[in-house]
PDB file of N, CA and C in Angstrom:
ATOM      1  N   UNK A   1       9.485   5.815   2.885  1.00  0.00           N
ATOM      2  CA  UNK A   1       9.609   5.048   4.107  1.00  0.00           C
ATOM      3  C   UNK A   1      10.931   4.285   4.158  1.00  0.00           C
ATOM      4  N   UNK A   2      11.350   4.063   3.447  1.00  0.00           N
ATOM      5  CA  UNK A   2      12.706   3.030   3.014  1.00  0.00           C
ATOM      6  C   UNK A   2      13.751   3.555   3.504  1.00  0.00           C
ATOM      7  N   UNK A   3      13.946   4.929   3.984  1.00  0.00           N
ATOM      8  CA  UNK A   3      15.248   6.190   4.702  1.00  0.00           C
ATOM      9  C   UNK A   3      14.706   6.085   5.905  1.00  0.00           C
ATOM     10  N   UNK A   4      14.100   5.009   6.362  1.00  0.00           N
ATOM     11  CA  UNK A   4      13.687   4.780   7.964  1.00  0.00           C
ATOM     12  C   UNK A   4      14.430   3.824   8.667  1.00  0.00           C
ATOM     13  N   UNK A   5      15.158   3.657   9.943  1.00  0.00           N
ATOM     14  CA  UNK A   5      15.411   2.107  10.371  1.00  0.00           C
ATOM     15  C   UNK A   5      14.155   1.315  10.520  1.00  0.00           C
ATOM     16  N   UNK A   6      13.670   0.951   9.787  1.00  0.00           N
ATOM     17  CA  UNK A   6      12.182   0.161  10.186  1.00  0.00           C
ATOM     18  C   UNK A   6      12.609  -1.210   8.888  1.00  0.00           C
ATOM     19  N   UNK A   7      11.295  -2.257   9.807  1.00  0.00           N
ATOM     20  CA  UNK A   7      10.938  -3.221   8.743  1.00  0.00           C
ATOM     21  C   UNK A   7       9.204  -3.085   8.722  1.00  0.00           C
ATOM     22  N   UNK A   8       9.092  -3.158   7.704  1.00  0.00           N
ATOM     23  CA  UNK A   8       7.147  -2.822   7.709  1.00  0.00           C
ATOM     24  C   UNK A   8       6.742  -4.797   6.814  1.00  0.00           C
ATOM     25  N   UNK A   9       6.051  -5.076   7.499  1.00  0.00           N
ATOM     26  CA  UNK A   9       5.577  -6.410   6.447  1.00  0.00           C
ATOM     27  C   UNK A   9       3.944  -6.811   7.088  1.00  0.00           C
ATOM     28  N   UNK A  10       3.018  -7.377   5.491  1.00  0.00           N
ATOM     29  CA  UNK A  10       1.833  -7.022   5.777  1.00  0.00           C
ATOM     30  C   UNK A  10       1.066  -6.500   4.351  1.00  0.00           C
ATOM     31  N   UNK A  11      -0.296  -6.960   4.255  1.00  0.00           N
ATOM     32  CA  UNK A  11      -0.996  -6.265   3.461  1.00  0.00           C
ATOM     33  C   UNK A  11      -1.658  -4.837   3.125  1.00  0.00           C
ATOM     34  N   UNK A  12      -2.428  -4.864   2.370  1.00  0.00           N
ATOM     35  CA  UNK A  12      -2.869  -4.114   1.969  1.00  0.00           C
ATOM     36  C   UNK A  12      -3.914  -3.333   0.956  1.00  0.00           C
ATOM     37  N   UNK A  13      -5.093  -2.365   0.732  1.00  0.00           N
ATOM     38  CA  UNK A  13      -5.824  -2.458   0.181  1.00  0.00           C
ATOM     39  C   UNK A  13      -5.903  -0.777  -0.817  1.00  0.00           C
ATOM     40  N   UNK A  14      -6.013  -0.886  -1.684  1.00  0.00           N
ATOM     41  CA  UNK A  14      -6.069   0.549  -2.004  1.00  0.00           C
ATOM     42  C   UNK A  14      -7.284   0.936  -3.245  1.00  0.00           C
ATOM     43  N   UNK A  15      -7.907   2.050  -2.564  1.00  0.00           N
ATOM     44  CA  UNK A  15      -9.355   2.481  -2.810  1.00  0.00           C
ATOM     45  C   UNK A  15      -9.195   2.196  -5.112  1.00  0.00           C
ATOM     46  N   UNK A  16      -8.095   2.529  -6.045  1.00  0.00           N
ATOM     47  CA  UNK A  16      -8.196   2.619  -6.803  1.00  0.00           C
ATOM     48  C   UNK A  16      -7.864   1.448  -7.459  1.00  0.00           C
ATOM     49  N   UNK A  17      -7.666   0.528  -6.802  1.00  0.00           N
ATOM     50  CA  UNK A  17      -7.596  -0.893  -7.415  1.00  0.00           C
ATOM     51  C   UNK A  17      -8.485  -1.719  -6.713  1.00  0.00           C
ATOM     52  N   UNK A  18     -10.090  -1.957  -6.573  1.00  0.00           N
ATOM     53  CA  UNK A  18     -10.635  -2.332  -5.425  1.00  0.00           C
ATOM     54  C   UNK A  18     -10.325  -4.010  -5.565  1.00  0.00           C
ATOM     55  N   UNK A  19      -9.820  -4.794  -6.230  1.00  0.00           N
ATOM     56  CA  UNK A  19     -10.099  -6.264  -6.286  1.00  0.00           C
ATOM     57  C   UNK A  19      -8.366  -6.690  -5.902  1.00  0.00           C
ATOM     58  N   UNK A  20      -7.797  -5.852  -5.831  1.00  0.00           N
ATOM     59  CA  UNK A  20      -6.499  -6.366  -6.097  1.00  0.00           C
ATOM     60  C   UNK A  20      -5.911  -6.364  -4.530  1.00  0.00           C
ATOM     61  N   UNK A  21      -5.292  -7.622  -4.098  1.00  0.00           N
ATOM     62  CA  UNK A  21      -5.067  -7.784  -2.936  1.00  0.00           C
ATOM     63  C   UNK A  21      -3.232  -7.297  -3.123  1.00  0.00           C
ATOM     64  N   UNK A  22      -2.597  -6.533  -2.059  1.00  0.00           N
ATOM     65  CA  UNK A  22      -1.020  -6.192  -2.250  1.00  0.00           C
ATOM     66  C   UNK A  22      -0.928  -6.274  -1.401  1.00  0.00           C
ATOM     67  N   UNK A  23       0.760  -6.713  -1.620  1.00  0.00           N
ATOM     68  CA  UNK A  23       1.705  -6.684  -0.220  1.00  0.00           C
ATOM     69  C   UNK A  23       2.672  -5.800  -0.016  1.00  0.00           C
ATOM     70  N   UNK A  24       3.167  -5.462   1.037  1.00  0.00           N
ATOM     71  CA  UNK A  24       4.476  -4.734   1.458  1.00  0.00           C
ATOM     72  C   UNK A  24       5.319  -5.592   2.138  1.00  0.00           C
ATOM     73  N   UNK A  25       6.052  -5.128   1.329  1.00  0.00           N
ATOM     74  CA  UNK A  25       7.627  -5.863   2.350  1.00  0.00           C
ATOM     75  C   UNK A  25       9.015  -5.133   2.475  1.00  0.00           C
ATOM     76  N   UNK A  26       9.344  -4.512   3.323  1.00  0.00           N
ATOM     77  CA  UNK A  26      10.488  -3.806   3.590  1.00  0.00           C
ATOM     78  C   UNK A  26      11.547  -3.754   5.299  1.00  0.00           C
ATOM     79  N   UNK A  27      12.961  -3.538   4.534  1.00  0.00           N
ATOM     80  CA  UNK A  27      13.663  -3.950   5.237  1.00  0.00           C
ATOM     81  C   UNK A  27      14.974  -3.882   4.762  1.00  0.00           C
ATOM     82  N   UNK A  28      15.824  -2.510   5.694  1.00  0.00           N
ATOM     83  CA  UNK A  28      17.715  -3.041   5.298  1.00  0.00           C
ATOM     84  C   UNK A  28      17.139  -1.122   4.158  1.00  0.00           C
ATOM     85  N   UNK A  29      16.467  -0.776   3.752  1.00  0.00           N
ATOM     86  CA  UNK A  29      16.585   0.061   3.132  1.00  0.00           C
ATOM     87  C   UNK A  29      15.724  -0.110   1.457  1.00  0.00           C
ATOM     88  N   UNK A  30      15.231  -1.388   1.619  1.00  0.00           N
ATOM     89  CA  UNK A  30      14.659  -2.230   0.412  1.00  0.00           C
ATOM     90  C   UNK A  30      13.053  -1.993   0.739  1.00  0.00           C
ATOM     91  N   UNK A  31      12.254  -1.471  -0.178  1.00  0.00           N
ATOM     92  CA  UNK A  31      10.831  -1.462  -0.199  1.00  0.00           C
ATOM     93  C   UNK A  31      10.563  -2.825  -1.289  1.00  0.00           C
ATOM     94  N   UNK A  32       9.400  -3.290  -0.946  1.00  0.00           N
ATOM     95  CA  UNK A  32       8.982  -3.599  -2.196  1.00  0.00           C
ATOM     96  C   UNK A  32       7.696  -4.208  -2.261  1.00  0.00           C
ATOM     97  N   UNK A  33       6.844  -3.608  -2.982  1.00  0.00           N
ATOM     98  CA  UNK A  33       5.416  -3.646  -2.824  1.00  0.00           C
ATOM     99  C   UNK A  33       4.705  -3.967  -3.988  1.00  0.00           C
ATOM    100  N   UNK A  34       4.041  -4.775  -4.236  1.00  0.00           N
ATOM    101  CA  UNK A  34       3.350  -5.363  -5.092  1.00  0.00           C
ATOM    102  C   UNK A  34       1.708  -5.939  -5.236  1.00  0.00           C
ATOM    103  N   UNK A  35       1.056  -6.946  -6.287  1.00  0.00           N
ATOM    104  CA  UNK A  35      -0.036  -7.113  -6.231  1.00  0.00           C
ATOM    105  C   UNK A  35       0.059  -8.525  -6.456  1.00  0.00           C
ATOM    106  N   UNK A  36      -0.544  -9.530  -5.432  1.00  0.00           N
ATOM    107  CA  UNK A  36      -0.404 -11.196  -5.101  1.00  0.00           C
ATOM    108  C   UNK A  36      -1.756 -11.640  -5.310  1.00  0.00           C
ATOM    109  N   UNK A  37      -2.781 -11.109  -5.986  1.00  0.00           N
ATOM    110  CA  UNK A  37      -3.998 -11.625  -6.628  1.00  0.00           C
ATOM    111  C   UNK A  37      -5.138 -10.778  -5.803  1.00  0.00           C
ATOM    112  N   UNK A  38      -6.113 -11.078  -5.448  1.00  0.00           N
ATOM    113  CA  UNK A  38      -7.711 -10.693  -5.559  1.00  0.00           C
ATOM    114  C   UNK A  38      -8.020 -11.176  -3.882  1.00  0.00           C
ATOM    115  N   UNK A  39      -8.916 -10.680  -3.543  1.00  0.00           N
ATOM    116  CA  UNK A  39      -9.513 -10.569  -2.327  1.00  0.00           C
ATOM    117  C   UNK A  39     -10.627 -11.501  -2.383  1.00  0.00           C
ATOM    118  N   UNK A  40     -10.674 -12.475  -3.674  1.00  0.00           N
ATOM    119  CA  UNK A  40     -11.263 -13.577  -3.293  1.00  0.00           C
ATOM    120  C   UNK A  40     -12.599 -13.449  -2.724  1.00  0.00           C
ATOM    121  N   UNK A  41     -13.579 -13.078  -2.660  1.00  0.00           N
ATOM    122  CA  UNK A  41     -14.938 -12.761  -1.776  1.00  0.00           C
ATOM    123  C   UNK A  41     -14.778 -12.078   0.033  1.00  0.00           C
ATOM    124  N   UNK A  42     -12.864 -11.890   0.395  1.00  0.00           N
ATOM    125  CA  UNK A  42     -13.157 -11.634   1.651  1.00  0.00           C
ATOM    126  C   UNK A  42     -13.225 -10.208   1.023  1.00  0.00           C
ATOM    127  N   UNK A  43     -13.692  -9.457   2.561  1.00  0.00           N
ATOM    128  CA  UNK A  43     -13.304  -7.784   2.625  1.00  0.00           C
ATOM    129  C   UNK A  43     -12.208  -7.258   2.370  1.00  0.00           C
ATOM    130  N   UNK A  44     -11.795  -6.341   1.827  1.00  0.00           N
ATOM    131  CA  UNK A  44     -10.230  -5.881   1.772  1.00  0.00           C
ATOM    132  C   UNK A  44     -10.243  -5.416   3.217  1.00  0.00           C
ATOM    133  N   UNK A  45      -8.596  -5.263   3.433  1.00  0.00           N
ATOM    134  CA  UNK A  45      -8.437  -4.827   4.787  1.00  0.00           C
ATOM    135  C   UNK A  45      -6.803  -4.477   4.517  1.00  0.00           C
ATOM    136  N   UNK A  46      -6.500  -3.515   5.454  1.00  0.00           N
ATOM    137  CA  UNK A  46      -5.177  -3.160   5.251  1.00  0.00           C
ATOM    138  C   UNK A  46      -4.303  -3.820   6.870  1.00  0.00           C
ATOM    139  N   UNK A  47      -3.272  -4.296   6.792  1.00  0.00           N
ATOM    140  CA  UNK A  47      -2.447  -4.433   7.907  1.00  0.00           C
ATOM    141  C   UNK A  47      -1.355  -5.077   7.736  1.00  0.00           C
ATOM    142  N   UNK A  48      -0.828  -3.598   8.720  1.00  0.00           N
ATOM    143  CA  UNK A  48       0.707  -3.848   8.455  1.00  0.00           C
ATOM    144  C   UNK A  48       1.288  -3.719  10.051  1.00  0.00           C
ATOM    145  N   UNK A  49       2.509  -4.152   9.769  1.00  0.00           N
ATOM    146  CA  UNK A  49       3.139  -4.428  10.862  1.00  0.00           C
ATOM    147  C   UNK A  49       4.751  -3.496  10.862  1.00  0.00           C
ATOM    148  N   UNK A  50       4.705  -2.194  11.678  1.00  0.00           N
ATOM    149  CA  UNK A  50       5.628  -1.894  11.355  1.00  0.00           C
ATOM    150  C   UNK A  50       6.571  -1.828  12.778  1.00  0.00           C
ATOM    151  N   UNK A  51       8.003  -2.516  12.714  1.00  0.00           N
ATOM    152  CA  UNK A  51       9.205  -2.444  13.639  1.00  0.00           C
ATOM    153  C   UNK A  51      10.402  -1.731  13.567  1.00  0.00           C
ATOM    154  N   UNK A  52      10.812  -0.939  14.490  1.00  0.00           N
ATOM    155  CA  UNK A  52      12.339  -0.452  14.271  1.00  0.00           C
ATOM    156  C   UNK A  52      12.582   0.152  15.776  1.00  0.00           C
ATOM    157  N   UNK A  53      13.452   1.099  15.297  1.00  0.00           N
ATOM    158  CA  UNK A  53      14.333   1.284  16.385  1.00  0.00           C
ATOM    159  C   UNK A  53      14.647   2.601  16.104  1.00  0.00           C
ATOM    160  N   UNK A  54      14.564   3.382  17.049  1.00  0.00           N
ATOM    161  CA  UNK A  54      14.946   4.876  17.374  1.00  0.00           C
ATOM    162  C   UNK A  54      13.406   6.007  17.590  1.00  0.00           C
ATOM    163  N   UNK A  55      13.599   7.351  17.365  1.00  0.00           N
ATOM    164  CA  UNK A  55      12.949   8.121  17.551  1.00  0.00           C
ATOM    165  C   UNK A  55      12.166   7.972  16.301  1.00  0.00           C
ATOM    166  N   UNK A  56      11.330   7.501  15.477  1.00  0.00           N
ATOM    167  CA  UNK A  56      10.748   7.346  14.170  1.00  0.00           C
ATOM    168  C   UNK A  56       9.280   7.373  14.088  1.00  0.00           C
ATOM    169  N   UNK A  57       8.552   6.961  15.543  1.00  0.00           N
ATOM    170  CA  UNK A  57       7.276   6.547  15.285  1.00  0.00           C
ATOM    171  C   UNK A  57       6.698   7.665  15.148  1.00  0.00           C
ATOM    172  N   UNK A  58       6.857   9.574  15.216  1.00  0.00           N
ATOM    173  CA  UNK A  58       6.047  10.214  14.799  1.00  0.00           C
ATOM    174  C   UNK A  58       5.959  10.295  13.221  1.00  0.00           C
ATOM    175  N   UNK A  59       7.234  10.537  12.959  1.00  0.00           N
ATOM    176  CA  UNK A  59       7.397  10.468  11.181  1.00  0.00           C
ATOM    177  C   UNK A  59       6.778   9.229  10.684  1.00  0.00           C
ATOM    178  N   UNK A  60       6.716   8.485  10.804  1.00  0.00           N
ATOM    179  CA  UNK A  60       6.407   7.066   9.957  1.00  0.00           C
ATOM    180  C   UNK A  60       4.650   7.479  10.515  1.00  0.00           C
ATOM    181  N   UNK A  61       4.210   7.590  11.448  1.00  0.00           N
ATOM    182  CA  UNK A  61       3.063   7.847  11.763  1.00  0.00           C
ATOM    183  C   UNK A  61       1.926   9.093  10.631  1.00  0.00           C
ATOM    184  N   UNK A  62       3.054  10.124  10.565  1.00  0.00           N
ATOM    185  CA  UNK A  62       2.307  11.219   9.653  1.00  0.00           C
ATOM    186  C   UNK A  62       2.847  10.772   8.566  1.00  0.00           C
ATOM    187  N   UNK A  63       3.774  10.014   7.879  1.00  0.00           N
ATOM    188  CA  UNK A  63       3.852   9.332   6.669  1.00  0.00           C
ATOM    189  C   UNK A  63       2.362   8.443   6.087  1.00  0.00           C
ATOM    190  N   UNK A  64       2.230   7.576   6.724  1.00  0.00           N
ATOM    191  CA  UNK A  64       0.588   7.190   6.862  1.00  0.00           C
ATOM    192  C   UNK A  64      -0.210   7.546   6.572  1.00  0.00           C
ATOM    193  N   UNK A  65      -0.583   8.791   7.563  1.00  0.00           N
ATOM    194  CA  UNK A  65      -1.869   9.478   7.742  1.00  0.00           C
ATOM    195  C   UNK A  65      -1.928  10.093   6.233  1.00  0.00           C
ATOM    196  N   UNK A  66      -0.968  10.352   6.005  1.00  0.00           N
ATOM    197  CA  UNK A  66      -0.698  11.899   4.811  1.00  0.00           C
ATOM    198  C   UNK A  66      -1.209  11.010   3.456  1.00  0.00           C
ATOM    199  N   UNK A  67      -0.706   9.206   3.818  1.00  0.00           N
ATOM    200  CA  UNK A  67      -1.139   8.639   2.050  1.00  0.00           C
ATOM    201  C   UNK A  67      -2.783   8.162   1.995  1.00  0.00           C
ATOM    202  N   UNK A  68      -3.533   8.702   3.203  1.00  0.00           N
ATOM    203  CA  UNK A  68      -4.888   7.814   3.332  1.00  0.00           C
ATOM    204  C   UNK A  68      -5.398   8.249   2.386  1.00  0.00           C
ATOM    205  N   UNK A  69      -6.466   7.705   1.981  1.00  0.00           N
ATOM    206  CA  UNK A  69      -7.618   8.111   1.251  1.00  0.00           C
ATOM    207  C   UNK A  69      -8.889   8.174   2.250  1.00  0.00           C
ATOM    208  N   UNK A  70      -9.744   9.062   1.198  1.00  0.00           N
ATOM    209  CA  UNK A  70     -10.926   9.336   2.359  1.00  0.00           C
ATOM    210  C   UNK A  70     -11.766   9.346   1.357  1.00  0.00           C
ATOM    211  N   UNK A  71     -12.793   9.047   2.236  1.00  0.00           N
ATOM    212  CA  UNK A  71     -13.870   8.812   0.944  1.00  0.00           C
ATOM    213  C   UNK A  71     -14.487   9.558   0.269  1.00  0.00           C
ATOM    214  N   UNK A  72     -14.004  10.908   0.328  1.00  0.00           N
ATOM    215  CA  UNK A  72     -14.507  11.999  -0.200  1.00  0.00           C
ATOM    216  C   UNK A  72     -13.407  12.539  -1.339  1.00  0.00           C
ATOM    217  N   UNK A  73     -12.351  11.725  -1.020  1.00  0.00           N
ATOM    218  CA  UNK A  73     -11.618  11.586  -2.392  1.00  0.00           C
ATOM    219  C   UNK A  73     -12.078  11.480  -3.651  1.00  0.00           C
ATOM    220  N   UNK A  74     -11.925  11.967  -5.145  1.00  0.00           N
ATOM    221  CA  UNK A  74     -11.662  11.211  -6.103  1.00  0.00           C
ATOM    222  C   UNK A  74     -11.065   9.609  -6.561  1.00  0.00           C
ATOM    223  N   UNK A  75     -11.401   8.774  -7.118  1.00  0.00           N
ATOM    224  CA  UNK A  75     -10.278   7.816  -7.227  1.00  0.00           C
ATOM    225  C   UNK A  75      -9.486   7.527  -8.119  1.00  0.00           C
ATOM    226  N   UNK A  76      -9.128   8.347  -9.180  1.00  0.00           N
ATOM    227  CA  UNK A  76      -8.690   8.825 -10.610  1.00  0.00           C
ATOM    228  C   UNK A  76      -7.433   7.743 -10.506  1.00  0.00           C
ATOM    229  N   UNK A  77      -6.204   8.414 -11.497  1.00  0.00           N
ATOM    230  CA  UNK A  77      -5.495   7.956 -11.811  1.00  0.00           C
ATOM    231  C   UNK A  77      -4.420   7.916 -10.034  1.00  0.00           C
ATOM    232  N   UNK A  78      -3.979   6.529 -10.089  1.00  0.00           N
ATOM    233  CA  UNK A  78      -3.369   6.270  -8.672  1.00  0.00           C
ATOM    234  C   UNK A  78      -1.770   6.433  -8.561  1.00  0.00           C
ATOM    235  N   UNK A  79      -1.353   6.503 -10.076  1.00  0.00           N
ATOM    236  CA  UNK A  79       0.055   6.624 -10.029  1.00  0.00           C
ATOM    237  C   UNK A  79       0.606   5.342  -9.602  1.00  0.00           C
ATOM    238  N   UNK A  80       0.273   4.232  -9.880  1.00  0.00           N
ATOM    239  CA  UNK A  80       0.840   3.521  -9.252  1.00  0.00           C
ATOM    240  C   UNK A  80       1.237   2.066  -9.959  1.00  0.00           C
ATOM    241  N   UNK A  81       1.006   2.503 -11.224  1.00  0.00           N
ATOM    242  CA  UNK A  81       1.449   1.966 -12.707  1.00  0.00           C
ATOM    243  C   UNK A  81       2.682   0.798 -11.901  1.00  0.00           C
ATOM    244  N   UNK A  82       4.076   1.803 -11.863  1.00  0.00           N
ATOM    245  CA  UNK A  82       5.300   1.365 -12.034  1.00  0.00           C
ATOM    246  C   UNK A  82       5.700   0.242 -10.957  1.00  0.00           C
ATOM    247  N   UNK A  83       4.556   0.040  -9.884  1.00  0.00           N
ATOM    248  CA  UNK A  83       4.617  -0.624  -8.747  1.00  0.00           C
ATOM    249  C   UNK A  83       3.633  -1.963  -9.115  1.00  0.00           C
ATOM    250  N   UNK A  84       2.523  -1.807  -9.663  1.00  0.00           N
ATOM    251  CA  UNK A  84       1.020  -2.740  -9.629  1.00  0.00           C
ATOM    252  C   UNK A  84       1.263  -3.246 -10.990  1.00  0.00           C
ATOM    253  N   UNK A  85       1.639  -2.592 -11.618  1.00  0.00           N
ATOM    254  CA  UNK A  85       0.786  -2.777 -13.254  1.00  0.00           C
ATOM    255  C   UNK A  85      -0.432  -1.621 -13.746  1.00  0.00           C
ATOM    256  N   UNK A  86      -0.322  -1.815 -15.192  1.00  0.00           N
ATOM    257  CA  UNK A  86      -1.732  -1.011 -15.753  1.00  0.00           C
ATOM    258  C   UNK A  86      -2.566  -0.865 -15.171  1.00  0.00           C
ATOM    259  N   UNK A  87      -3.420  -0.192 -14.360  1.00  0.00           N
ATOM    260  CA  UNK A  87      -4.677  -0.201 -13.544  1.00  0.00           C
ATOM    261  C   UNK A  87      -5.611  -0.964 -14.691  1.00  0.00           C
ATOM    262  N   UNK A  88      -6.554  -1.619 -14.005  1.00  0.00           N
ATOM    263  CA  UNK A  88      -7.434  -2.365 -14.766  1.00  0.00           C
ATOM    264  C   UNK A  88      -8.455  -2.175 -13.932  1.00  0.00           C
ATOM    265  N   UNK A  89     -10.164  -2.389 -14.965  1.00  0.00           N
ATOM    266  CA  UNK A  89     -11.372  -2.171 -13.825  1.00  0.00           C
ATOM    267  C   UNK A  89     -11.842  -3.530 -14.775  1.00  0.00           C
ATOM    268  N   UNK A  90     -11.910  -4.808 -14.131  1.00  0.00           N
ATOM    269  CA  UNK A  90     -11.878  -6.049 -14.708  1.00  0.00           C
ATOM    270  C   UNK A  90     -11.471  -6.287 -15.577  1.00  0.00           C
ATOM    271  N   UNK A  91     -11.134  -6.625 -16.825  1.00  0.00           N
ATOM    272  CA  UNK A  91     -10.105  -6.915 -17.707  1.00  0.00           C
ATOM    273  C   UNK A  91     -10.066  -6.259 -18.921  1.00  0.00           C
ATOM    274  N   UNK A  92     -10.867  -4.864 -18.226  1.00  0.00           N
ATOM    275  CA  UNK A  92     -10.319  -3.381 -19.865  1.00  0.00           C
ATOM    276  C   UNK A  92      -9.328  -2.713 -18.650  1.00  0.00           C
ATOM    277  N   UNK A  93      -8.388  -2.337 -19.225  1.00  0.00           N
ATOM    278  CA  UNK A  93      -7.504  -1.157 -18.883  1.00  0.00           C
ATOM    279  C   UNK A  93      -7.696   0.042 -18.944  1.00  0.00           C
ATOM    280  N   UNK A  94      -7.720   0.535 -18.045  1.00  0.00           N
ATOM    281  CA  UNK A  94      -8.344   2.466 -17.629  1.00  0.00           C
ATOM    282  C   UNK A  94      -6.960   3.040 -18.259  1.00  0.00           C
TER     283      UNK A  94
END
């Protein structure tokens, strides 16, 4: 997403880390996405806010669609080490 004119800012929830609340923040060509603690007793929920300028909203649109998960997914390994940290399922490490 970062080879887009866009700024995207906003949370986020992802099926293989269920407690872990993340953010996105991007802008200028800079991603950067991380994990800012726990969902605390609310629901997870994802929302983001994305702005720019030009012909982009189909691509950034099937960019999206293409990273969902569905619940008929697996939720294995998320790849997503180098961004979150060690995946953890309460405080043993998967």
């Amino acid at each position: 997403m970062a080879d887009h004119p866009i700024r995207v800012r906003g949370h986020f929830w992802v099926a293989s880390r269920p407690h872990a609340a993340c953010v996105w923040e991007e802008a200028g060509g800079q991603l950067s996405v991380g994990e800012v603690g726990t969902w605390s007793g609310r629901p997870p929920r994802t929302s983001l806010m994305v702005t720019g300028v030009g012909n982009e909203r189909a691509a950034i649109a099937d960019a999206f669609a293409a990273a969902l998960h569905s619940p008929a997914d697996p939720v294995g390994d998320d790849r997503l080490d180098d961004w979150f940290g060690v995946q953890t399922d309460g405080d043993e490490a998967v």
